[in-house]
Protein backbone atom coordinates (compact mmCIF):
# COMPACT_ATOMS: atom_id res chain seq x y z
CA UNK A 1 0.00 0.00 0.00
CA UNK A 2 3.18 2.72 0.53
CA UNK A 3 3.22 2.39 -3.10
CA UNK A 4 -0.24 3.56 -3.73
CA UNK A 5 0.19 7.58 -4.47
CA UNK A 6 -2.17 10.03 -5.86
CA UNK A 7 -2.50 10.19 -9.37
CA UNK A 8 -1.86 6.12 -9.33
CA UNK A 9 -3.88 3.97 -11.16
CA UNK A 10 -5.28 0.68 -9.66
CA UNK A 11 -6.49 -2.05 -11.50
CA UNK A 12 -6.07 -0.19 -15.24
CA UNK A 13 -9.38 1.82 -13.59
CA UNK A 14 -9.11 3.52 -10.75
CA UNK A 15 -7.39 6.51 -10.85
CA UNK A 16 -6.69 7.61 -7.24
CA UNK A 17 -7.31 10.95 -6.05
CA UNK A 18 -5.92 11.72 -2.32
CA UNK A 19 -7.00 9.95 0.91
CA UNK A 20 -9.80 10.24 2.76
CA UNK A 21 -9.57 8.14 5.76
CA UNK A 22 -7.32 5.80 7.31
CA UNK A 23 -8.08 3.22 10.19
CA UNK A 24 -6.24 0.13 11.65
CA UNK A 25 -6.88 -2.44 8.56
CA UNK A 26 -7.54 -0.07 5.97
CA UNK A 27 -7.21 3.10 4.14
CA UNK A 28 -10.12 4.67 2.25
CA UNK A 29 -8.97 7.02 -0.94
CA UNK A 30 -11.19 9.33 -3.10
CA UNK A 31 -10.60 7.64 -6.49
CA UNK A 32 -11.87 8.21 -10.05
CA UNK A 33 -13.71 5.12 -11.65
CA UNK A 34 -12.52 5.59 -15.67
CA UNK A 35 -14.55 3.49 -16.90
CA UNK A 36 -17.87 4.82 -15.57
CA UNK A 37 -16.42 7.91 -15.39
CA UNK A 38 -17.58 8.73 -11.46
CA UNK A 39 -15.87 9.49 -8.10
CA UNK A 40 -16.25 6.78 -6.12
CA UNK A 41 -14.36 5.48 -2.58
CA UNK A 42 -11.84 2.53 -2.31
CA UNK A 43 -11.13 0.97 0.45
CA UNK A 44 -7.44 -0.87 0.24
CA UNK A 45 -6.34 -3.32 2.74
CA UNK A 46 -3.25 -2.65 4.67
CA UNK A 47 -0.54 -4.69 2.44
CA UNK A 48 0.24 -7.03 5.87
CA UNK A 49 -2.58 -7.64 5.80
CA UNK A 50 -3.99 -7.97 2.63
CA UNK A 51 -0.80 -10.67 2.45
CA UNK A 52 -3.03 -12.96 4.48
CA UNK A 53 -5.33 -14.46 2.53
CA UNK A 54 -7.62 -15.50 5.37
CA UNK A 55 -8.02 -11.22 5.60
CA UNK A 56 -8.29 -10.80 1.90
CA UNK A 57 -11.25 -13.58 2.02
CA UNK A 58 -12.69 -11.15 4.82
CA UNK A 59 -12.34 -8.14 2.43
CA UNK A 60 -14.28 -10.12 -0.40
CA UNK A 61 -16.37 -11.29 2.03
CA UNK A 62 -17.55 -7.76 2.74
CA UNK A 63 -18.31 -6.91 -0.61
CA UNK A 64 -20.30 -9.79 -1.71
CA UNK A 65 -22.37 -9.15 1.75
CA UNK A 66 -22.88 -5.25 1.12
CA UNK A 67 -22.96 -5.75 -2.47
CA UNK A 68 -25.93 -7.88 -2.27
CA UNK A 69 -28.05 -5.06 -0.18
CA UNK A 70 -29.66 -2.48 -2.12
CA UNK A 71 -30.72 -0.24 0.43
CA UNK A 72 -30.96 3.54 0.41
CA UNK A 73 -28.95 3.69 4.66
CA UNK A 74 -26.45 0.80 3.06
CA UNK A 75 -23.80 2.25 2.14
CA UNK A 76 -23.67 0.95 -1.76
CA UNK A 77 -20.12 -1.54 -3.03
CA UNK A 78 -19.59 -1.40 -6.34
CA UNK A 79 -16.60 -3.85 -6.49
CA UNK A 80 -13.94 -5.96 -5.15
CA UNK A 81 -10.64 -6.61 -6.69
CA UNK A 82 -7.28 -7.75 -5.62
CA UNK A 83 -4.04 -6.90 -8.11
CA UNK A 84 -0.27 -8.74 -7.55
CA UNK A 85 2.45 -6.37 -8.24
CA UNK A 86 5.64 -7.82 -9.60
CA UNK A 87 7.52 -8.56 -6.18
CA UNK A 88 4.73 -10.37 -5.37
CA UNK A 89 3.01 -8.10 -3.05
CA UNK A 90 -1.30 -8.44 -3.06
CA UNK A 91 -3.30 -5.18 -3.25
CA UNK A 92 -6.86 -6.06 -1.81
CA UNK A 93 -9.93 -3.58 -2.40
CA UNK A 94 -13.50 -2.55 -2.25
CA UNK A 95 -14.90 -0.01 -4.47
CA UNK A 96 -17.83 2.00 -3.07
CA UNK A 97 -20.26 4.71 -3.17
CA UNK A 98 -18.28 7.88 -1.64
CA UNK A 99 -20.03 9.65 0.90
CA UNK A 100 -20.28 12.94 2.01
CA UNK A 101 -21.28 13.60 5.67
CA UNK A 102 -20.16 13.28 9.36
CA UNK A 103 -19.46 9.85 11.31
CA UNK A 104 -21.31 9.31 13.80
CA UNK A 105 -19.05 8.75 16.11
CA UNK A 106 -17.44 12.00 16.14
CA UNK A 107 -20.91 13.43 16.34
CA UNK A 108 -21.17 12.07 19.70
CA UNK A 109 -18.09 13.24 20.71
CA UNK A 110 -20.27 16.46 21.42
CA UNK A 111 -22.55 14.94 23.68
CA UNK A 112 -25.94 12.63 22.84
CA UNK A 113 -28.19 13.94 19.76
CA UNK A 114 -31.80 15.69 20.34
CA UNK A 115 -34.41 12.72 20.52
CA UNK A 116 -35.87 13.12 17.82
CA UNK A 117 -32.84 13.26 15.82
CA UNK A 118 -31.23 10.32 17.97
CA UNK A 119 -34.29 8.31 17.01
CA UNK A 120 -34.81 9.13 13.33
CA UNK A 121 -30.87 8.05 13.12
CA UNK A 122 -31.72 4.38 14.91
CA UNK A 123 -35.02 3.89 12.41
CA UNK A 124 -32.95 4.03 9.86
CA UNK A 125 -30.26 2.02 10.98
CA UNK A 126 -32.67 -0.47 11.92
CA UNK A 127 -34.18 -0.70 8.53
CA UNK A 128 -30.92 -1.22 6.95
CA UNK A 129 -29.84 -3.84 9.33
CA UNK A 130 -33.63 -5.48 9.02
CA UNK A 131 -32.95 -5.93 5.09
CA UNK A 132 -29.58 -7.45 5.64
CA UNK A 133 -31.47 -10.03 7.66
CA UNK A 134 -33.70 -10.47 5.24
CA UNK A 135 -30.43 -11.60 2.85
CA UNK A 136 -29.85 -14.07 5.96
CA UNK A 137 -26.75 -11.62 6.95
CA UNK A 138 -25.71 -10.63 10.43
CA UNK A 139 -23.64 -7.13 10.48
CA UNK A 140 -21.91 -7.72 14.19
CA UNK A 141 -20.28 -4.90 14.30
CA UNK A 142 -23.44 -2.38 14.17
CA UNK A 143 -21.69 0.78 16.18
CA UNK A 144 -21.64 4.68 15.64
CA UNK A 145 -18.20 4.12 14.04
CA UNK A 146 -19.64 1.90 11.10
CA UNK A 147 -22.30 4.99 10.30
CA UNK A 148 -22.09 7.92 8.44
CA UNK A 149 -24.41 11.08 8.47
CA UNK A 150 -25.03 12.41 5.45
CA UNK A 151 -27.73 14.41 3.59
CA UNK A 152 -29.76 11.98 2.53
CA UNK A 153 -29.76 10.30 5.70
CA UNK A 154 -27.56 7.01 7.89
CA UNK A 155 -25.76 4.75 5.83
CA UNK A 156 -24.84 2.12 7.43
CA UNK A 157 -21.03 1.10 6.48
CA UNK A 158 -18.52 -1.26 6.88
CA UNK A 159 -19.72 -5.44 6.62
CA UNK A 160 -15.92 -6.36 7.18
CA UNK A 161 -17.07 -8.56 9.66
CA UNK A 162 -20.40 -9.42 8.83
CA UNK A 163 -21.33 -13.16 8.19
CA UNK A 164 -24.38 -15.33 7.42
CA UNK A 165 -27.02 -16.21 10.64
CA UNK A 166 -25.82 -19.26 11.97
CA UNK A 167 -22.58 -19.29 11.06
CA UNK A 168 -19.60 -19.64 13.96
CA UNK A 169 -19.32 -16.31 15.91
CA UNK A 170 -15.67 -16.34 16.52
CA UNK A 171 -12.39 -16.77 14.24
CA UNK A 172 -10.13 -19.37 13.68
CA UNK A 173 -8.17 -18.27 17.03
CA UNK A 174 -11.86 -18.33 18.94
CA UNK A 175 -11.28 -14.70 19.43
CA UNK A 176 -14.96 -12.66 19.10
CA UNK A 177 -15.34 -10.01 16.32
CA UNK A 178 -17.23 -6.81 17.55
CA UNK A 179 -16.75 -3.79 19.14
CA UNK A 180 -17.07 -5.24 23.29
CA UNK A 181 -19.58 -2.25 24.07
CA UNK A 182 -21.54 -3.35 21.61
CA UNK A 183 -21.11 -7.27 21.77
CA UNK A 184 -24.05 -8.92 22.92
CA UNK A 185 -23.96 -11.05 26.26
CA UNK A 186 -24.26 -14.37 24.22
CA UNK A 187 -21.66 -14.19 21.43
CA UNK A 188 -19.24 -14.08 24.41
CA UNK A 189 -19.77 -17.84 24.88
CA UNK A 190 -19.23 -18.23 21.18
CA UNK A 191 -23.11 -18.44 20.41
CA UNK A 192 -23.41 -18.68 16.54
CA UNK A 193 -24.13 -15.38 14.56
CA UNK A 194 -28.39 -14.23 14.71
CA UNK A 195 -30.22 -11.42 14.47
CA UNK A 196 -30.57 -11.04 17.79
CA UNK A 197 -27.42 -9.93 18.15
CA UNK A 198 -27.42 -7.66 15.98
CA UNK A 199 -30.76 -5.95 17.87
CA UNK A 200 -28.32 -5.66 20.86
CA UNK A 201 -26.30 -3.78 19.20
CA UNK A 202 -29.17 -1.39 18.07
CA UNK A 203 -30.20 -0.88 21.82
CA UNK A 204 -26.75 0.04 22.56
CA UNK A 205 -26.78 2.61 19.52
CA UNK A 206 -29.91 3.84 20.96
CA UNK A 207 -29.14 4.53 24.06
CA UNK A 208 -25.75 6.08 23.71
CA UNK A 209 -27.54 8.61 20.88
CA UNK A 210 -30.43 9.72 23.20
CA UNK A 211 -27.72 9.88 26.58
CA UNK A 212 -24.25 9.64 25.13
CA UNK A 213 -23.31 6.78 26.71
CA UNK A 214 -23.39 3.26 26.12
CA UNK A 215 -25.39 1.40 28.79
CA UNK A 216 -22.41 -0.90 29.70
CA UNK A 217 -19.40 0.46 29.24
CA UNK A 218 -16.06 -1.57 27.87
CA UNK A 219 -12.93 -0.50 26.18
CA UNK A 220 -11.91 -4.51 26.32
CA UNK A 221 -13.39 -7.95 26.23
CA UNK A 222 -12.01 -8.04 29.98
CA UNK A 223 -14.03 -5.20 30.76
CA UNK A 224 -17.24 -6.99 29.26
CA UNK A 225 -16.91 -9.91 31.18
CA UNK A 226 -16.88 -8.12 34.45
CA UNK A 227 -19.55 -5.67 33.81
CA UNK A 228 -21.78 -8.55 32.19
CA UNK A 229 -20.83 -10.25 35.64
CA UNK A 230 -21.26 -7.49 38.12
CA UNK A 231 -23.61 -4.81 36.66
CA UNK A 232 -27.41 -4.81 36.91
CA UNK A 233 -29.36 -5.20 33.77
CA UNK A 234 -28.96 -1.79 32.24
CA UNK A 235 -31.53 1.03 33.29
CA UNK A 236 -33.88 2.80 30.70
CA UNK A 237 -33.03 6.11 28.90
CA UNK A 238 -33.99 9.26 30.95
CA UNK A 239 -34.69 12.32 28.30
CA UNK A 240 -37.24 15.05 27.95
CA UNK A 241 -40.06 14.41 26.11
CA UNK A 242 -38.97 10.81 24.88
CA UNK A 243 -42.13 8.68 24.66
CA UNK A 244 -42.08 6.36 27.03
CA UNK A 245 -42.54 3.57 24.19
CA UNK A 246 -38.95 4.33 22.89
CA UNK A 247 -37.15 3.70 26.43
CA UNK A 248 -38.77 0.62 26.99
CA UNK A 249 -37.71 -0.08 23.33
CA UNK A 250 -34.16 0.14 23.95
CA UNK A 251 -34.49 -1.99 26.78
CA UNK A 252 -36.31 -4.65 24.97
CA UNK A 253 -32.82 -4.54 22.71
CA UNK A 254 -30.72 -4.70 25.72
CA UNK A 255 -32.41 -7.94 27.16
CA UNK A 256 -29.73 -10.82 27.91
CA UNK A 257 -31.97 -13.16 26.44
CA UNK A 258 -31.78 -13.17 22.37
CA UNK A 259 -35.55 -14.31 22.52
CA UNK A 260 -37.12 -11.57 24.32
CA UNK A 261 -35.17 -8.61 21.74
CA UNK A 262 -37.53 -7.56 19.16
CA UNK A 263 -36.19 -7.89 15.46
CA UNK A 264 -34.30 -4.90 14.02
CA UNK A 265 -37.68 -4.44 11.49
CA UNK A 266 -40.07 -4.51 14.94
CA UNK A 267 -37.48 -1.83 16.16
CA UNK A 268 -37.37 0.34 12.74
CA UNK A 269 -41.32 0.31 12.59
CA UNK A 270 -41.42 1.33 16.76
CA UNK A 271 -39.35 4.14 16.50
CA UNK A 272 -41.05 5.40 13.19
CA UNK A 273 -44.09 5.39 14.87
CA UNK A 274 -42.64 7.56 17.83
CA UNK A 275 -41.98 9.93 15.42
CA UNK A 276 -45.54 10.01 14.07
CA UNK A 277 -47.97 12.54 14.98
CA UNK A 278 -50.53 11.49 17.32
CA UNK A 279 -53.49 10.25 15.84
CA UNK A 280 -56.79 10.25 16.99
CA UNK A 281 -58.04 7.76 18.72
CA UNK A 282 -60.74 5.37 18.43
CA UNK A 283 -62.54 6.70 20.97
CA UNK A 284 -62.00 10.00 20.25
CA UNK A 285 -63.35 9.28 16.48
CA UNK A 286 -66.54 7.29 17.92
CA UNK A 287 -67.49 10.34 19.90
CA UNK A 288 -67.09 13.08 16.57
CA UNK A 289 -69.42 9.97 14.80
CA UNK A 290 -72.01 10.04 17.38
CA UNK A 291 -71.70 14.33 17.58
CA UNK A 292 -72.19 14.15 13.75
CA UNK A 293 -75.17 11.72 13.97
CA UNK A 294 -76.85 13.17 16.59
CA UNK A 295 -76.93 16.30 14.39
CA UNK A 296 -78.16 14.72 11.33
CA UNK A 297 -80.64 13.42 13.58
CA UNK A 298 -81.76 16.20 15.22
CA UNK A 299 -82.07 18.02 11.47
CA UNK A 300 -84.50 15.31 10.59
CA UNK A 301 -86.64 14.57 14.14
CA UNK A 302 -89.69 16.86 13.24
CA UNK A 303 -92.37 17.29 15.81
CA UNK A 304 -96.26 17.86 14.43
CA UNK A 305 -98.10 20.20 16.84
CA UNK A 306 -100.46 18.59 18.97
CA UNK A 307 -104.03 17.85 17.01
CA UNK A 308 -102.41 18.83 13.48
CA UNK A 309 -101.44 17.12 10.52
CA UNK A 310 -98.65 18.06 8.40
CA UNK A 311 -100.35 17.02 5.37
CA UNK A 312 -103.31 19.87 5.87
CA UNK A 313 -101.59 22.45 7.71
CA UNK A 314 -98.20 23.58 6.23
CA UNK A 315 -94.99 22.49 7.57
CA UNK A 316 -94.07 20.62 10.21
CA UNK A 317 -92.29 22.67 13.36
CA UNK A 318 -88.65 21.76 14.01
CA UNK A 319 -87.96 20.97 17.10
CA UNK A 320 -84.05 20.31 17.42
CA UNK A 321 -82.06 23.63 16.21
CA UNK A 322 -80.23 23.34 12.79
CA UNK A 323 -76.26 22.95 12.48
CA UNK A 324 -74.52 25.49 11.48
CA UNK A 325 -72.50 24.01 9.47
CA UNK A 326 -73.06 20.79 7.16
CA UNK A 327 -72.33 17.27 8.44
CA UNK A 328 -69.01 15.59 6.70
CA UNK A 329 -70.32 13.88 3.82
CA UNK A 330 -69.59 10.16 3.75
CA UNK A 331 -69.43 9.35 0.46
CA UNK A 332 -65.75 7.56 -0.82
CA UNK A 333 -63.59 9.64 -2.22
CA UNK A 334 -63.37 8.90 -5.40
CA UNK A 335 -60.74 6.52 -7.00
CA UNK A 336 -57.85 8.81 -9.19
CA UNK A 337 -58.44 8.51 -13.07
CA UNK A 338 -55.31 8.66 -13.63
CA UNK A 339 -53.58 5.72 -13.82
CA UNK A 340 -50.22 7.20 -12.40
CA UNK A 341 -52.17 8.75 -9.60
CA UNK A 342 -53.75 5.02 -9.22
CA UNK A 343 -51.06 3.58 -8.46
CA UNK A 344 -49.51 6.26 -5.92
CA UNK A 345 -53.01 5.44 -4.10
CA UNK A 346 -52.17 1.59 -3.84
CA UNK A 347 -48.85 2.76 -2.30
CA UNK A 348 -50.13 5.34 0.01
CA UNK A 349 -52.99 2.77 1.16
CA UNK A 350 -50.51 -0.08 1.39
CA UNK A 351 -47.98 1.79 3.67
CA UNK A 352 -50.95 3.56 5.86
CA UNK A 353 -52.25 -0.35 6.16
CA UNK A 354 -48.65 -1.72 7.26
CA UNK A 355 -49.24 -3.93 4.01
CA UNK A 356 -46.21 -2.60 2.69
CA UNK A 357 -43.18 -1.73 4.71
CA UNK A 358 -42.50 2.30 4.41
CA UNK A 359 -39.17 2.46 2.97
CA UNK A 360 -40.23 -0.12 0.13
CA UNK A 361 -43.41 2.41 -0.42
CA UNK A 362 -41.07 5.29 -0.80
CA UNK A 363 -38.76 3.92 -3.07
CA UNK A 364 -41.59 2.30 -5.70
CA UNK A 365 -43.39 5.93 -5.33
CA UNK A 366 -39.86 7.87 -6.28
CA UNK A 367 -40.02 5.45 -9.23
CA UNK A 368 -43.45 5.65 -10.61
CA UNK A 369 -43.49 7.63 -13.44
CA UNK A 370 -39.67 7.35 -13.79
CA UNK A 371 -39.25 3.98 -15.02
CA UNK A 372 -41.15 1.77 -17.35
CA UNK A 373 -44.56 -0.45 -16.13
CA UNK A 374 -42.46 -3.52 -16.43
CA UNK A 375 -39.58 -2.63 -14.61
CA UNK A 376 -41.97 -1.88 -11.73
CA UNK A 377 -43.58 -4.70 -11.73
CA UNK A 378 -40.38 -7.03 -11.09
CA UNK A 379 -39.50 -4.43 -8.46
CA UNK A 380 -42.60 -5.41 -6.91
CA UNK A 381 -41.76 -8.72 -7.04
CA UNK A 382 -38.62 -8.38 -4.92
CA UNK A 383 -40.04 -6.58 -2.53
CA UNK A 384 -42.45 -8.88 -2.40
CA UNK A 385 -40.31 -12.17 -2.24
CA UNK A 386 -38.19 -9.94 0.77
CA UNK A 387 -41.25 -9.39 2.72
CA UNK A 388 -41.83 -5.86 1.87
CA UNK A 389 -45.53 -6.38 0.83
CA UNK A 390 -48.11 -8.52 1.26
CA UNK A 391 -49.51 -11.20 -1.18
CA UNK A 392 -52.68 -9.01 -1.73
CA UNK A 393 -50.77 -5.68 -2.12
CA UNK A 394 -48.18 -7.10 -4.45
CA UNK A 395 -51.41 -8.07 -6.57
CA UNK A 396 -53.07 -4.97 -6.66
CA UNK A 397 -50.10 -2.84 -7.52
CA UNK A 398 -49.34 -5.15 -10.21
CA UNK A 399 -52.97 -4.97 -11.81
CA UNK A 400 -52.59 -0.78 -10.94
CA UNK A 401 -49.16 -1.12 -12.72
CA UNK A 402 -50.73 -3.24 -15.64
CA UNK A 403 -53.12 0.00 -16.70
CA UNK A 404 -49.62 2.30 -17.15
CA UNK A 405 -48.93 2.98 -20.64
């Protein structure tokens, strides 16, 4: 790697730039792809390293994991090569999307992030990790280091260690990948990669955005064993104004029992909803229906006057007092004409019914009307076989989608 140098070019295609970022395995340079002609980030593997090839299979690794997420808080790979110079020497890489933001973890360095803001971050961490499980991968390493803050929102970097659920949850000296804060209780007994763990790690990332702390704290695996051993389960997240929901939330993550954590999509769609405005509520809607009927009511209850009848004497005397102002007609709105506008209803509907998970509605709705009928249709179809939308939704947006031109 000292003979990488700006102005180099790697591969015949990448023509590097200057460096961006450096950390313990890798350094990340600002490179120019010459073939697609774009700006892009590679990652190279320290050249001890990369002369292992039990690391290089952990660089690869990392690619084909990210590479198969399309997600808009996954950071995106492009590709993976690996180049032998003439002395033999191995040049590992991972091209990637380059980003344009803060990490996280220096944003913390200034103390914990407004709730709202500390939550917002989390959902969309959460949905990010949720659609790696969905791919059957486990990130293990989900801390504010691997995240980057950018203006389109988290992306969640970094799959280095990231492996496939079930797979052994240590290396091939038994040592435990991870960051120990952020380790859950059970990979420490060398418990094989789940979700679950991975949902730890969210609870931690939680709760040190809303305080700016973690809730156990460990600069070594040392330091987790004893604290595991000698500290009381972890105590919720006090903040102004946080909804109550969102604290037990984080300590439904924290729970040293992988069965009782929610899943990382239970935890993206909780804190979404804390960020919802309050709706009314059922009872409160009952009680504007029975206002509104006891109007229309009152509008039609006549009273005749004793010993008269209506049909000889004129009108009939009111007896209630009219509204002043109309009752809410109930008819159904009426379905769009438009068959574009049809099929941003079925979205809308879909995502307001939970039949179709929000960021999956908001990336098909950035798309109608951009790309062609068919195309959509086999997007719905992924998102459908990934659990995205329902069975009945899918249908419907594929007979809305069928009406496009």
């Amino acid at each position: 790697m000292a003979s990488l140098l700006p102005g180099g070019l790697l591969a015949r295609r990448y023509r590097l730039i200057d460096r961006v970022g450096a950390g313990g395995m890798s350094v990340i340079w600002r490179a120019r792809d010459e073939v697609l002609d774009r700006v892009v980030a590679v990652k190279v593997l320290a050249a001890s390293l990369a002369a292992d090839a039990r690391f290089r299979d952990m660089v690869r690794e990392e690619a084909r994991a990210a590479a198969q997420l399309v997600h808009p808080h996954v950071a995106t790979v492009h590709d993976y090569g690996e180049t032998v110079a003439p002395d033999g020497t191995v040049t590992a890489f991972v091209v990637m999307e380059l980003l344009c933001g803060e990490e996280l973890e220096a944003r913390l360095t200034a103390g914990a992030l407004p709730w709202r803001r500390a939550v917002e971050v989390c959902a969309q961490v959460a949905e990010a990790v949720a659609a790696a499980h969905r791919l059957g991968i486990v990130h293990r390493d989900v801390t504010p280091a691997n995240i980057m803050l950018t203006a389109t929102g988290a992306k969640v970097l970094d799959f280095g260690i990231a492996t496939h659920v079930g797979a052994p949850d240590d290396d091939t000296d038994g040592e435990t990948f991870g960051t120990p804060a952020y380790v859950a209780p059970e990979r420490l007994d060398g418990t094989p990669a789940q979700p679950a763990t991975d949902a730890y790690s969210l609870g931690v990332l939680l709760h040190e955005t809303l305080t700016g702390r973690v809730p156990v704290p460990a600069e070594t695996w040392d330091d987790l064993f004893r604290a595991l051993r000698a500290a009381p389960a972890p105590a919720r997240p006090v903040v102004p104004g946080l909804p109550p929901a969102v604290a037990e939330l984080c300590l439904r993550c924290l729970d040293r029992d992988p069965c009782a954590r929610p899943t990382a999509y239970e935890v993206a769609g909780a804190l979404r909803s804390a960020l919802e405005p309050a709706r009314p509520t059922r009872r409160w809607l009952v009680g504007v229906a029975a206002v509104v009927l006891a109007a229309v009511a009152g509008v039609a209850a006549v009273q005749l006057l004793p010993g008269r009848d209506s049909a000889t004497t004129g009108p009939p005397v009111v007896t209630a007092p009219a509204p002043t102002t109309a009752a809410p007609s109930t008819a159904p709105t009426p379905a769009p004409t438009d068959p574009l506008s049809a099929v941003r209803r079925v979205i809308d509907d879909g995502v307001a019914a939970g039949a179709i998970r929000r960021d999956a509605g908001v990336d098909l709705r950035n798309l109608v009307g951009r790309e062609p009928a068919d195309k959509l249709r086999a997007k719905v179809a992924v998102r459908r076989g990934e659990g995205a939308i329902t069975d009945g939704y899918a249908a419907r947006l594929d007979a809305a989608l069928r009406q496009l031109p």
